[in-house]
Every structure is written in C-alpha cells, then in structure tokens.
N, C-alpha and C. Protein backbone atom coordinates (compact mmCIF):
# COMPACT_ATOMS: atom_id res chain seq x y z
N UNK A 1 36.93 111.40 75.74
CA UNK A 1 37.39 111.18 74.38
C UNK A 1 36.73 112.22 73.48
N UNK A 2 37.44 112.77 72.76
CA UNK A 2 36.83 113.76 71.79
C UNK A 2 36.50 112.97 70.39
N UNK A 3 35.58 113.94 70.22
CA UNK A 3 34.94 113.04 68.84
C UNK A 3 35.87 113.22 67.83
N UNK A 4 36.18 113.56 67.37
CA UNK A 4 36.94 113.39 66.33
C UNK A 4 37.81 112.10 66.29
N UNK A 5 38.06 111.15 67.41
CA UNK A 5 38.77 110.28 67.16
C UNK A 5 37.76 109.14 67.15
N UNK A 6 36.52 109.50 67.06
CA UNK A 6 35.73 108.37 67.07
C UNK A 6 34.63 108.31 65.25
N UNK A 7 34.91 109.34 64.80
CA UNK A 7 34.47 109.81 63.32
C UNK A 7 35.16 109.90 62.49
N UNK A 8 34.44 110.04 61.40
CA UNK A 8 35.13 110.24 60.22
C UNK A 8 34.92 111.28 59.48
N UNK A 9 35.65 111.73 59.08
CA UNK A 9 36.06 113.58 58.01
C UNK A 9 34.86 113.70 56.82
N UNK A 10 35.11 112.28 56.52
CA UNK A 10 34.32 112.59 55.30
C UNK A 10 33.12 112.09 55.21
N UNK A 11 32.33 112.77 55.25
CA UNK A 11 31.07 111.50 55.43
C UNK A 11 29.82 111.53 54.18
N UNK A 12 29.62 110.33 54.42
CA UNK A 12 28.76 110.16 52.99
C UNK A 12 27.00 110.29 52.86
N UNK A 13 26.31 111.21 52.54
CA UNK A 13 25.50 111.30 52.74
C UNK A 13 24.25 111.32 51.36
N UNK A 14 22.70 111.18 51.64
CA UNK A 14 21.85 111.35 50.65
C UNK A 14 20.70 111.78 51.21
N UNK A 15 20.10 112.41 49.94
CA UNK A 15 18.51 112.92 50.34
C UNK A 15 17.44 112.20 50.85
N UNK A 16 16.69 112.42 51.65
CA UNK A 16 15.56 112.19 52.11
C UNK A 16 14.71 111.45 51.17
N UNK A 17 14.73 112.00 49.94
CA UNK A 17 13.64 111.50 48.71
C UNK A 17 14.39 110.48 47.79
N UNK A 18 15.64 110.26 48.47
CA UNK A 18 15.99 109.10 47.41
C UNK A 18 15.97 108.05 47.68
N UNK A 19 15.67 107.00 47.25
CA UNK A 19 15.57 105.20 46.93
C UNK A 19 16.71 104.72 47.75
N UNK A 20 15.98 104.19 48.64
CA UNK A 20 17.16 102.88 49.12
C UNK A 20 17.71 102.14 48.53
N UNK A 21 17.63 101.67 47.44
CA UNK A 21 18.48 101.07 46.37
C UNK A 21 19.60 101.88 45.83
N UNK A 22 19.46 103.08 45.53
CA UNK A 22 20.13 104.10 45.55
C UNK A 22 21.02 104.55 46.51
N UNK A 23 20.81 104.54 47.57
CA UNK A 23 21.41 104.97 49.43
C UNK A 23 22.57 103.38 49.39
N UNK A 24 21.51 102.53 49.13
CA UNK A 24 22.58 100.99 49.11
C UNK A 24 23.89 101.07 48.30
N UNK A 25 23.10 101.57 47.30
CA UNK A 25 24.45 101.27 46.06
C UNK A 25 25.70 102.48 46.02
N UNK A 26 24.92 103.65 46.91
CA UNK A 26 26.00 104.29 47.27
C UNK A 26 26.83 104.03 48.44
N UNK A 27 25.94 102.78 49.40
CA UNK A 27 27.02 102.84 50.48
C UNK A 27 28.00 101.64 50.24
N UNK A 28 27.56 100.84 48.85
CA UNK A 28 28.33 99.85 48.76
C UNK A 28 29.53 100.38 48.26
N UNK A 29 29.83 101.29 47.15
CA UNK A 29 30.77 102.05 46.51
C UNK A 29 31.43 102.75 47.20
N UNK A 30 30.68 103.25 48.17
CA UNK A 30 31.66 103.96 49.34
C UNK A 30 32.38 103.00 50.49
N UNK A 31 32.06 101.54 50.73
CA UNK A 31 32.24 100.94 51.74
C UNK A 31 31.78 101.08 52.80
N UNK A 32 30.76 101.95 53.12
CA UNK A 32 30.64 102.51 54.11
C UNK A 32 29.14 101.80 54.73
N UNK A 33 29.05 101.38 56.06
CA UNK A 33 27.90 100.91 56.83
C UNK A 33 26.43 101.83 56.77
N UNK A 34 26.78 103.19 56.57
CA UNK A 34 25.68 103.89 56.67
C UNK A 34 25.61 105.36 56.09
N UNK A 35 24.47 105.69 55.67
CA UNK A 35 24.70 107.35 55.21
C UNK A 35 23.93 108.29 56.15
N UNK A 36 24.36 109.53 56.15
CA UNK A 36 23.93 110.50 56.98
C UNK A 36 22.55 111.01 55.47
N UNK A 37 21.52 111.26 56.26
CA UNK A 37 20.60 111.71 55.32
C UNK A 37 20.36 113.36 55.48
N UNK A 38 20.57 114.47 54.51
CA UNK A 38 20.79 115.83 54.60
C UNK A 38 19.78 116.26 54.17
N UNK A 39 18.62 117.06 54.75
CA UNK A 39 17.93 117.87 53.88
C UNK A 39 18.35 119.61 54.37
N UNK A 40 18.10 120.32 53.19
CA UNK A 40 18.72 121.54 53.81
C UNK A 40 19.92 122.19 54.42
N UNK A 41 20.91 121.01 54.07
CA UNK A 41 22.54 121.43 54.42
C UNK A 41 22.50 120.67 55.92
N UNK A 42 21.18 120.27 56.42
CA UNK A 42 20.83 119.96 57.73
C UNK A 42 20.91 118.40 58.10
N UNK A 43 21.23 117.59 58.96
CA UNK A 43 20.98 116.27 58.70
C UNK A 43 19.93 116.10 59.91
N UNK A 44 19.23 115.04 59.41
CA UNK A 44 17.72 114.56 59.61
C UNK A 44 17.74 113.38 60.03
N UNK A 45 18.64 112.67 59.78
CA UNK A 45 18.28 110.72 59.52
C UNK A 45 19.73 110.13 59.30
N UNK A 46 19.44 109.00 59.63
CA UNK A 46 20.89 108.18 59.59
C UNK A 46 20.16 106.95 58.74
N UNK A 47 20.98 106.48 57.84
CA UNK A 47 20.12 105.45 57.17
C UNK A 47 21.29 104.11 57.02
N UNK A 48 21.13 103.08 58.45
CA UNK A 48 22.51 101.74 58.32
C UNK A 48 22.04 100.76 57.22
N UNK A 49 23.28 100.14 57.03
CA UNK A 49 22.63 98.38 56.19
C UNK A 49 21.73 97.45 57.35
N UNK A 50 21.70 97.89 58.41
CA UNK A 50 20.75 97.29 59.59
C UNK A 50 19.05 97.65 59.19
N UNK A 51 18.94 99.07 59.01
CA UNK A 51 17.97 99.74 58.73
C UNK A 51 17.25 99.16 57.66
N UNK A 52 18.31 99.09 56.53
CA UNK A 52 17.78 98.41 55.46
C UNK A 52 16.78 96.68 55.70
N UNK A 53 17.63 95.92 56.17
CA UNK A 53 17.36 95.06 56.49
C UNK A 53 16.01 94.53 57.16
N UNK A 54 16.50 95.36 58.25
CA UNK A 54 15.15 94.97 59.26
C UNK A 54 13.65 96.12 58.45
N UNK A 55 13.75 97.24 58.09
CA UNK A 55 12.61 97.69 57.67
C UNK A 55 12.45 97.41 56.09
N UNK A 56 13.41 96.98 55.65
CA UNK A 56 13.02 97.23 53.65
C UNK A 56 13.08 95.45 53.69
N UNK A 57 14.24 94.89 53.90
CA UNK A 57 13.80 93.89 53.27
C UNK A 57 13.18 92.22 54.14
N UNK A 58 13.31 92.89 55.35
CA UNK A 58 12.50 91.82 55.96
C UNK A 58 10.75 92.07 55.69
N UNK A 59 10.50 93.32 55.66
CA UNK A 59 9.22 93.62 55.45
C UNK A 59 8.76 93.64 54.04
N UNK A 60 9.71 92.92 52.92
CA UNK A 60 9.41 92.73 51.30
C UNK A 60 9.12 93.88 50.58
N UNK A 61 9.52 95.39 51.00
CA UNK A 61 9.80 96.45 50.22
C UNK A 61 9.94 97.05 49.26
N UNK A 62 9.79 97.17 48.40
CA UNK A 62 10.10 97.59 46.96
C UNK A 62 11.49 98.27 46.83
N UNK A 63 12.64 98.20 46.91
CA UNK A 63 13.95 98.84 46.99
C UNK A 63 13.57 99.92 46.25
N UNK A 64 13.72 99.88 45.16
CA UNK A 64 13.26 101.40 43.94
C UNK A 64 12.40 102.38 44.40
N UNK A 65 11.17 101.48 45.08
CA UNK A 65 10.09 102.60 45.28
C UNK A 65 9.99 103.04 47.06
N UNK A 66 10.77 102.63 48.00
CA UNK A 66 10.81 103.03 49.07
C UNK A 66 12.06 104.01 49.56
N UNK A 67 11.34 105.21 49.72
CA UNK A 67 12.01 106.59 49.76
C UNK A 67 13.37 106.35 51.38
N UNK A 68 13.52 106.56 51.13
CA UNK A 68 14.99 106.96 52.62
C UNK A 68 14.13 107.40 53.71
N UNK A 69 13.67 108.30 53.54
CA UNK A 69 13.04 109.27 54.02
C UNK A 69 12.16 108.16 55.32
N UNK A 70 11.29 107.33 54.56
CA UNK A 70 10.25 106.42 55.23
C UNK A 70 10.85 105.14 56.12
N UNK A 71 12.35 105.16 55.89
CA UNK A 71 13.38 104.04 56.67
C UNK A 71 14.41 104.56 57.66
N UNK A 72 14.25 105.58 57.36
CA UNK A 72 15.37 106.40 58.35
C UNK A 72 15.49 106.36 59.91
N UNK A 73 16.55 106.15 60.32
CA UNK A 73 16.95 106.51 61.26
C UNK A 73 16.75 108.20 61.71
N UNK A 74 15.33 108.35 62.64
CA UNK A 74 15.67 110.39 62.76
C UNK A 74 15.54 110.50 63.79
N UNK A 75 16.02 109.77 64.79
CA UNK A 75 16.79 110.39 66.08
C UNK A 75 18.00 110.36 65.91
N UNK A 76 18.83 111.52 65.52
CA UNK A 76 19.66 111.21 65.84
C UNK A 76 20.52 112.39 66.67
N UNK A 77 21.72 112.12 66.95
CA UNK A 77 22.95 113.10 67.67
C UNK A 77 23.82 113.94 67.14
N UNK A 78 24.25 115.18 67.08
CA UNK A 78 24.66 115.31 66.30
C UNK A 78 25.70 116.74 67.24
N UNK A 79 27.04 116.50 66.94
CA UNK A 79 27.77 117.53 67.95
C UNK A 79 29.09 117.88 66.98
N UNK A 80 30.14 119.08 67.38
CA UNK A 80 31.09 119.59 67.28
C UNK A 80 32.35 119.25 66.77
N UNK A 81 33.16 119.25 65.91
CA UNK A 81 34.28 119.21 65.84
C UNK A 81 34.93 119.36 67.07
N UNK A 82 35.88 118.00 67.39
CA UNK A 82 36.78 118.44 69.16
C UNK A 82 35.22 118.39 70.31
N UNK A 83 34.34 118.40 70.15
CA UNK A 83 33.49 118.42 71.46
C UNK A 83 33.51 116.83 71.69
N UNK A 84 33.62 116.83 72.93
CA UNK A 84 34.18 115.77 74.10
C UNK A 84 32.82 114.98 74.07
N UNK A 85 32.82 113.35 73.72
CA UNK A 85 31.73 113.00 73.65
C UNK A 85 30.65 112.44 74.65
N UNK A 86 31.67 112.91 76.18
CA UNK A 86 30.73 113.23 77.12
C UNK A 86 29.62 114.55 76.86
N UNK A 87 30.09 115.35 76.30
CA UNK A 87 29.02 116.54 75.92
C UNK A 87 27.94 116.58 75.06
N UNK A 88 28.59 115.44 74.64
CA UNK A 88 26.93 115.09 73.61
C UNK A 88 25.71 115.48 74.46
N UNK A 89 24.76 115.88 73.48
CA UNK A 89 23.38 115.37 74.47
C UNK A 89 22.93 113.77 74.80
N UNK A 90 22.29 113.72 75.33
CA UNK A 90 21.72 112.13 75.50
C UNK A 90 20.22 112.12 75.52
C-alpha cells in the first residue's frame, strides 16, 4: 500500500515552544487527532490528544505553561510521497 492512501495532504502542524493548550485548541479547530511538531521546516515530534492526556493531564500539568516540546511524541517516521509503506523504516 502506498502512503498516500493512508495520509493526509494537509497536515497540521506547531512549534516545539508552543503550549499545549495552544496545540489543543488548534487541533480542536482543525478536527484533527494530532499535530506534526516542525522545527526548522523539519519535523521532530508528533503531539496526539492521547499524548495530551496521559502526560499533561493525568500528571496535573499546567496546559499554558507546558511547552509541546516536553510532551512530544519524537520518535517518529517519516517517508515519501507514493513510497510504499513497506519501505518505511522500522
């Protein structure tokens, strides 16, 4: 299966240094489960409403004052337009 039928075109992303409250309220407006986090045109981090959960607010967090950056998802995968998602790395 090629990736492209498993993604989406447009994807919604935020900085490293911004507020999870911020990352939230953009993924609520967008509908979207999760943002790709970009530093440098580069992406770094995946940040889900899972993420949120289990590290910000089960652990009583400060939404405002806890950076993306410190919740992030940064392993992540990251491949080709059309590359076959057997080719991913693993």
């Amino acid at each position: 299966m090629q990736s492209r039928k498993i993604t989406k075109k447009s994807v919604v992303t935020v900085d490293p240094t911004d507020s999870v409250v911020n990352a939230a309220r953009l993924m609520a407006k967008k509908s979207v489960g999760s943002v790709v986090i970009v530093k440098n045109k580069k992406p770094v981090g995946i940040l889900t409403d899972r993420d949120i959960v289990m590290r910000v607010v089960a652990k009583e967090l400060d939404f405002n004052k806890t950076k993306v950056e410190n919740v992030m998802t940064k392993s992540i995968i990251t491949g080709k337009e059309g590359q076959r998602a057997a080719e991913l790395p693993r």
